[in-house]
PDB file of N, CA and C in Angstrom:
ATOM      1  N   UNK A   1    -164.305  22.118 122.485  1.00  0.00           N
ATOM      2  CA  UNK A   1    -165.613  21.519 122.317  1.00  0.00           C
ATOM      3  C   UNK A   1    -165.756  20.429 123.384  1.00  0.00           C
ATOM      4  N   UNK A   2    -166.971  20.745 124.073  1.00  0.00           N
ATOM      5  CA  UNK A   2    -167.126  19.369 125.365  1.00  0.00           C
ATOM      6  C   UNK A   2    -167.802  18.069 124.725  1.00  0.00           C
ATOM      7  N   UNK A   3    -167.644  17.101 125.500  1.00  0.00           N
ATOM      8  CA  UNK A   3    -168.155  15.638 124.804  1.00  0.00           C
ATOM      9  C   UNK A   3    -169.720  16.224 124.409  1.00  0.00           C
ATOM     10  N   UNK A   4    -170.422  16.779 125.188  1.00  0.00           N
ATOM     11  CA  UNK A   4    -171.470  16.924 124.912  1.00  0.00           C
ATOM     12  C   UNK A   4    -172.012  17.374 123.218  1.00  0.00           C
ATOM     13  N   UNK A   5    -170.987  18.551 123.367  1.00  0.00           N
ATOM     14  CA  UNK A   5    -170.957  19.294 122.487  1.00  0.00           C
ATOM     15  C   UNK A   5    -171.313  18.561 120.747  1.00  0.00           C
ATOM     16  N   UNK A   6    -169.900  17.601 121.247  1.00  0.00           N
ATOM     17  CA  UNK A   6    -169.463  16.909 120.280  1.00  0.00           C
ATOM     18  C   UNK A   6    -169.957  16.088 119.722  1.00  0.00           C
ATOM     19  N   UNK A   7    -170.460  14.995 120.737  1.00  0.00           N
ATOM     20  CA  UNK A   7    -172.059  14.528 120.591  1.00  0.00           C
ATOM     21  C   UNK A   7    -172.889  15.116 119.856  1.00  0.00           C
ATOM     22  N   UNK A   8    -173.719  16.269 120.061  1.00  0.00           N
ATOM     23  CA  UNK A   8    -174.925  17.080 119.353  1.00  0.00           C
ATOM     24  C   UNK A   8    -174.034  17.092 117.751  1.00  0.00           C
ATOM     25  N   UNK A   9    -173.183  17.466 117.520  1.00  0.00           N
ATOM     26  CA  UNK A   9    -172.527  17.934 116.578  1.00  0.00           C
ATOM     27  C   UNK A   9    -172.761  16.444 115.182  1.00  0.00           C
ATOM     28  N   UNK A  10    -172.214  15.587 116.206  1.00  0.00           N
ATOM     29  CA  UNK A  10    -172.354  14.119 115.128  1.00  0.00           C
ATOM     30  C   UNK A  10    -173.534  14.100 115.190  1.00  0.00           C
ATOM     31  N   UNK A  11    -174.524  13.953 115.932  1.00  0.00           N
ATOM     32  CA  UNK A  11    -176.196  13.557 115.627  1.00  0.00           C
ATOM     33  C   UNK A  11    -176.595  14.416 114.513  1.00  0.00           C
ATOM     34  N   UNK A  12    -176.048  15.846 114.819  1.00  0.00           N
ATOM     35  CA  UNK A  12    -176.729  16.673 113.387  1.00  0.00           C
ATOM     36  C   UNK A  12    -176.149  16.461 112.110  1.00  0.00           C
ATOM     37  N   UNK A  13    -174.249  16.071 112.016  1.00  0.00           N
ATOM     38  CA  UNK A  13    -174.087  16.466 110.859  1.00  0.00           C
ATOM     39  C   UNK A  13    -174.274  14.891 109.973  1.00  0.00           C
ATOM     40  N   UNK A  14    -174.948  13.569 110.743  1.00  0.00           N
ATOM     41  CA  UNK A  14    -175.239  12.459 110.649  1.00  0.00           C
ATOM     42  C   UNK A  14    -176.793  12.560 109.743  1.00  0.00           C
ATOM     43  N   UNK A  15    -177.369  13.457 110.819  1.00  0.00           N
ATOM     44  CA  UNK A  15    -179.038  13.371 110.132  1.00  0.00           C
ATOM     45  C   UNK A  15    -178.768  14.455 109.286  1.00  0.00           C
ATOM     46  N   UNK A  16    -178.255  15.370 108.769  1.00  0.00           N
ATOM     47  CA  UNK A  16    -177.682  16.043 107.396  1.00  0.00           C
ATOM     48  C   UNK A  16    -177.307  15.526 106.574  1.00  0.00           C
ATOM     49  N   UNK A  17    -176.929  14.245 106.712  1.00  0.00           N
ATOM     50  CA  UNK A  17    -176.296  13.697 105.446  1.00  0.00           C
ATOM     51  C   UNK A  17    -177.107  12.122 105.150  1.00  0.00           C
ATOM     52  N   UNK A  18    -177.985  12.006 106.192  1.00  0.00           N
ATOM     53  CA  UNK A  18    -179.009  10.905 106.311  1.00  0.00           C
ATOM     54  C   UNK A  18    -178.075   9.397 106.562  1.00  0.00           C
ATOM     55  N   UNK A  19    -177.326  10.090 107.389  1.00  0.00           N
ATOM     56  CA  UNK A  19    -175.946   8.655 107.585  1.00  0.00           C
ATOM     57  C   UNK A  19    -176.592   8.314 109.155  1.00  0.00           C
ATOM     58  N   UNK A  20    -177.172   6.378 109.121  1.00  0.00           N
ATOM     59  CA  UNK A  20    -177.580   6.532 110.517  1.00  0.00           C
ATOM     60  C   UNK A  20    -176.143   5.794 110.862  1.00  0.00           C
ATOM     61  N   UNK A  21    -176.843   6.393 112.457  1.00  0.00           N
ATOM     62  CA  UNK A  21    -175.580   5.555 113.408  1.00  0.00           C
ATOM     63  C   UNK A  21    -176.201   4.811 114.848  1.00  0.00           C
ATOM     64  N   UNK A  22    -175.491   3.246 114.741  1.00  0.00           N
ATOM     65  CA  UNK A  22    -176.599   3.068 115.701  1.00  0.00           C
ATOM     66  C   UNK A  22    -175.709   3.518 116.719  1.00  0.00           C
ATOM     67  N   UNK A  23    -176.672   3.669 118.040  1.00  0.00           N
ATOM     68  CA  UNK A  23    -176.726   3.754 119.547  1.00  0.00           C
ATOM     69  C   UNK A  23    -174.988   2.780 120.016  1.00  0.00           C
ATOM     70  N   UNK A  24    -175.282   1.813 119.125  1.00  0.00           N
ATOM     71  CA  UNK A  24    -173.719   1.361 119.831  1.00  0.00           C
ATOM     72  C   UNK A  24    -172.514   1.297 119.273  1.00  0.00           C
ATOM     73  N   UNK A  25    -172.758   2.211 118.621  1.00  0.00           N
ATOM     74  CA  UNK A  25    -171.619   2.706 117.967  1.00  0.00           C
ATOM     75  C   UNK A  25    -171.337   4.045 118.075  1.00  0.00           C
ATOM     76  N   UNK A  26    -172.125   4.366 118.506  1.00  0.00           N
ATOM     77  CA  UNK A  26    -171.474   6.203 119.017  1.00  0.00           C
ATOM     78  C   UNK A  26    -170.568   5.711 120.237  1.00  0.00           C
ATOM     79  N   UNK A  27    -169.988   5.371 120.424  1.00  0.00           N
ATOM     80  CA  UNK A  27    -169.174   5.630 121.641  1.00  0.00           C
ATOM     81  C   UNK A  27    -167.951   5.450 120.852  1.00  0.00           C
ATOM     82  N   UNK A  28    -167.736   4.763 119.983  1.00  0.00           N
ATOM     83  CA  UNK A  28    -166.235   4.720 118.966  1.00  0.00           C
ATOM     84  C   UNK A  28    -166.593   5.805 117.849  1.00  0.00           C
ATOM     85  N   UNK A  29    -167.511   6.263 117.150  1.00  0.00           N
ATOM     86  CA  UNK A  29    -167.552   7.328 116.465  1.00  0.00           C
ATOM     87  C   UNK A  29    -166.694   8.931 117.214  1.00  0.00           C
ATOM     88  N   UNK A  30    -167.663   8.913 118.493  1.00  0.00           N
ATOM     89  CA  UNK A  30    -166.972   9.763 119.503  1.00  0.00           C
ATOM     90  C   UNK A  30    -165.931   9.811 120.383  1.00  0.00           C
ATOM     91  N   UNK A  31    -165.000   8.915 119.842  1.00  0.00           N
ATOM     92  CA  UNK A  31    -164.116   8.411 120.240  1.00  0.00           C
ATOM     93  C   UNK A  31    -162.764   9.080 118.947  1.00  0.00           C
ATOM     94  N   UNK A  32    -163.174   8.877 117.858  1.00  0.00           N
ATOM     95  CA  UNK A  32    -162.235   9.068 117.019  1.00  0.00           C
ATOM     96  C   UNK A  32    -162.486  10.549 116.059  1.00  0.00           C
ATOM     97  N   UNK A  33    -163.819  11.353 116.329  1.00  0.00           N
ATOM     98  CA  UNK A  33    -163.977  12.558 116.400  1.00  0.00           C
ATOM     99  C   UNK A  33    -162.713  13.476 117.351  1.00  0.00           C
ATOM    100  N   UNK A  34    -163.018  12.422 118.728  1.00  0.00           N
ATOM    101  CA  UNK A  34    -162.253  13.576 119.530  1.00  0.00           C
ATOM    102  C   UNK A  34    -160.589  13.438 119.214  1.00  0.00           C
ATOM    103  N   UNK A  35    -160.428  12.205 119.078  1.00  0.00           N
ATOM    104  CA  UNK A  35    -158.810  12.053 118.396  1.00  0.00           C
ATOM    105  C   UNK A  35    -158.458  12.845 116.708  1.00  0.00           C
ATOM    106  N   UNK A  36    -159.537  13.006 116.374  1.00  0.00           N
ATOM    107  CA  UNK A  36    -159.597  13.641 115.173  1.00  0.00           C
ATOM    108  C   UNK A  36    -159.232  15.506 115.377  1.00  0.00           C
ATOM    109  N   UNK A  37    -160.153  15.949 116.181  1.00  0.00           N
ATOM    110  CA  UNK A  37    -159.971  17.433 117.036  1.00  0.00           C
ATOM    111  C   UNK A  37    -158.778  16.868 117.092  1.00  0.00           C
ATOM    112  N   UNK A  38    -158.043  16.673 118.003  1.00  0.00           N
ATOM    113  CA  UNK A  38    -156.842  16.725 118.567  1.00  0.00           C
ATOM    114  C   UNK A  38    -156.179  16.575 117.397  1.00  0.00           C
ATOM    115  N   UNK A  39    -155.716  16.266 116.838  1.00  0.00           N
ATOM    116  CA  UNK A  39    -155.197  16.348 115.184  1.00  0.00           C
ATOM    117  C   UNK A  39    -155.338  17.669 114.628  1.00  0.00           C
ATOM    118  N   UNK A  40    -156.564  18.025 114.295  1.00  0.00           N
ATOM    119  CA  UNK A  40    -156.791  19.255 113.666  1.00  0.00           C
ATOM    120  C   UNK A  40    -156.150  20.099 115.039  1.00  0.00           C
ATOM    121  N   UNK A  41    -156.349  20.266 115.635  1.00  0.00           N
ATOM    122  CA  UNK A  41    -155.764  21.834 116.731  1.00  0.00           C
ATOM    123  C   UNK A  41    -154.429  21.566 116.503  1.00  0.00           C
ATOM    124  N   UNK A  42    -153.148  20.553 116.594  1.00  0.00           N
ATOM    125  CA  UNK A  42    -152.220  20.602 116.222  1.00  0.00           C
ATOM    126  C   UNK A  42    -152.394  20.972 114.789  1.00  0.00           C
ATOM    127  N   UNK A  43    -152.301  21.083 113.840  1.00  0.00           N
ATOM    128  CA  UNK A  43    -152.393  21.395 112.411  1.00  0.00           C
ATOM    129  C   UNK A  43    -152.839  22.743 112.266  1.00  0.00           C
ATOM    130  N   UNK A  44    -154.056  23.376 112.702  1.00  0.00           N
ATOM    131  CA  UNK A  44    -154.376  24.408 113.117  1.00  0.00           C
ATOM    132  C   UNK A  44    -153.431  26.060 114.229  1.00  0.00           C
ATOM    133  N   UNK A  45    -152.819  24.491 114.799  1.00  0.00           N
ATOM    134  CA  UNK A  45    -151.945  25.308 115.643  1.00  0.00           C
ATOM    135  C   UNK A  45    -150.400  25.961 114.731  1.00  0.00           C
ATOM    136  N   UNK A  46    -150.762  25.320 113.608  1.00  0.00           N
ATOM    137  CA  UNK A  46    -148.716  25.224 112.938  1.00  0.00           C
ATOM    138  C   UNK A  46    -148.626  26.714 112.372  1.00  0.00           C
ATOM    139  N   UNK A  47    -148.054  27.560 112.706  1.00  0.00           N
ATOM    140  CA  UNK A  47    -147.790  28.806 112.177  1.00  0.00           C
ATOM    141  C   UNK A  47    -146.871  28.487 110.667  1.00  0.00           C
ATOM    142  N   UNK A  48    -148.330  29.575 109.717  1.00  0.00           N
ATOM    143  CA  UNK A  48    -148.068  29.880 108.789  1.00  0.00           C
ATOM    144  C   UNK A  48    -147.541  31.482 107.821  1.00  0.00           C
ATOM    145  N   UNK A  49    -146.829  31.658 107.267  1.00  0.00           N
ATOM    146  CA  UNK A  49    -146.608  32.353 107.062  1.00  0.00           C
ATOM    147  C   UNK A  49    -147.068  33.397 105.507  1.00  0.00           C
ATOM    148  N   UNK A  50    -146.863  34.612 105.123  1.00  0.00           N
ATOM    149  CA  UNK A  50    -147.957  35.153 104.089  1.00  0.00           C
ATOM    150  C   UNK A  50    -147.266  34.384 102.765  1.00  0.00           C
ATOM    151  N   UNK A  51    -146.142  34.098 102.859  1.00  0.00           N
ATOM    152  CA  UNK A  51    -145.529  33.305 101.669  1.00  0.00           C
ATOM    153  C   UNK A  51    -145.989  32.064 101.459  1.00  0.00           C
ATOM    154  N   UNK A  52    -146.764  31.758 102.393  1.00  0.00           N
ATOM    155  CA  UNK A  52    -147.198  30.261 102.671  1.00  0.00           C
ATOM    156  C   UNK A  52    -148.397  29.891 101.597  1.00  0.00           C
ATOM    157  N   UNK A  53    -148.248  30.358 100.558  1.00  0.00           N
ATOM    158  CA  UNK A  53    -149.525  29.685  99.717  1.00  0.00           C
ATOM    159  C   UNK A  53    -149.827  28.739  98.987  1.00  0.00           C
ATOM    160  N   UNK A  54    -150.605  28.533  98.950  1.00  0.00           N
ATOM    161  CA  UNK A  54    -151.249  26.994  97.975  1.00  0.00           C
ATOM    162  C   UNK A  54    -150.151  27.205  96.644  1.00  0.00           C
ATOM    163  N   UNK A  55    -150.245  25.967  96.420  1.00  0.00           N
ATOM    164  CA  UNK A  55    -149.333  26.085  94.881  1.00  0.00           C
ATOM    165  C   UNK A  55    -150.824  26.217  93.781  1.00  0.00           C
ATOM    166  N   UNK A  56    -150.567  27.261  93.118  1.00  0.00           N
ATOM    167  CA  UNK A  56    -151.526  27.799  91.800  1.00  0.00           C
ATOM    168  C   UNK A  56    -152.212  26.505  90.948  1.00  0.00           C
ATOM    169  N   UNK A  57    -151.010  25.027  90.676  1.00  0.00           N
ATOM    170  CA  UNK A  57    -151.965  24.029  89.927  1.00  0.00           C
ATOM    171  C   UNK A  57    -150.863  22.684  90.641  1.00  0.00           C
ATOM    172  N   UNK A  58    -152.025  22.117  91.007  1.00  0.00           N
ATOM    173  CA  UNK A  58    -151.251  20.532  91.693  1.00  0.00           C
ATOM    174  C   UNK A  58    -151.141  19.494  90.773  1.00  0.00           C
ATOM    175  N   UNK A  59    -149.499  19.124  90.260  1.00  0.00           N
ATOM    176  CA  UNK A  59    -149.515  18.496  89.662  1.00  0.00           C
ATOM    177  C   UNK A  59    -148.950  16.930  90.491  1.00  0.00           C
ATOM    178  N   UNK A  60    -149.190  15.822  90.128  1.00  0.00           N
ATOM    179  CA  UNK A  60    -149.217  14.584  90.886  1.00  0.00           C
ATOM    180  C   UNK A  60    -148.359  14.146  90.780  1.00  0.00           C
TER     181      UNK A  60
END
């Protein structure tokens, strides 16, 4: 996903949820989106296997 991208992405899923953001604060919002991606693609990246399933009831 390009900054751009990423950009459009927060403006929409912001005015979807009616969360404003001002103007000077998108540059640290989009800042910790993209450190956020980078998180998820490692995590995304972790090979799982078919045994690999959720446990049936989470107990605490």
């Amino acid at each position: 996903m390009t900054t751009d991208q990423m950009s459009a992405y927060i403006a929409a899923a912001a005015a979807a949820i009616d969360l404003p953001i001002a103007p000077e604060h998108m540059p640290g919002v989009l800042e910790n989106f993209e450190r956020l991606a980078g998180i998820a693609a490692q995590v995304d990246a972790f090979p799982l296997a078919p045994e690999n399933e959720p446990a049936p009831v989470w107990r605490p």
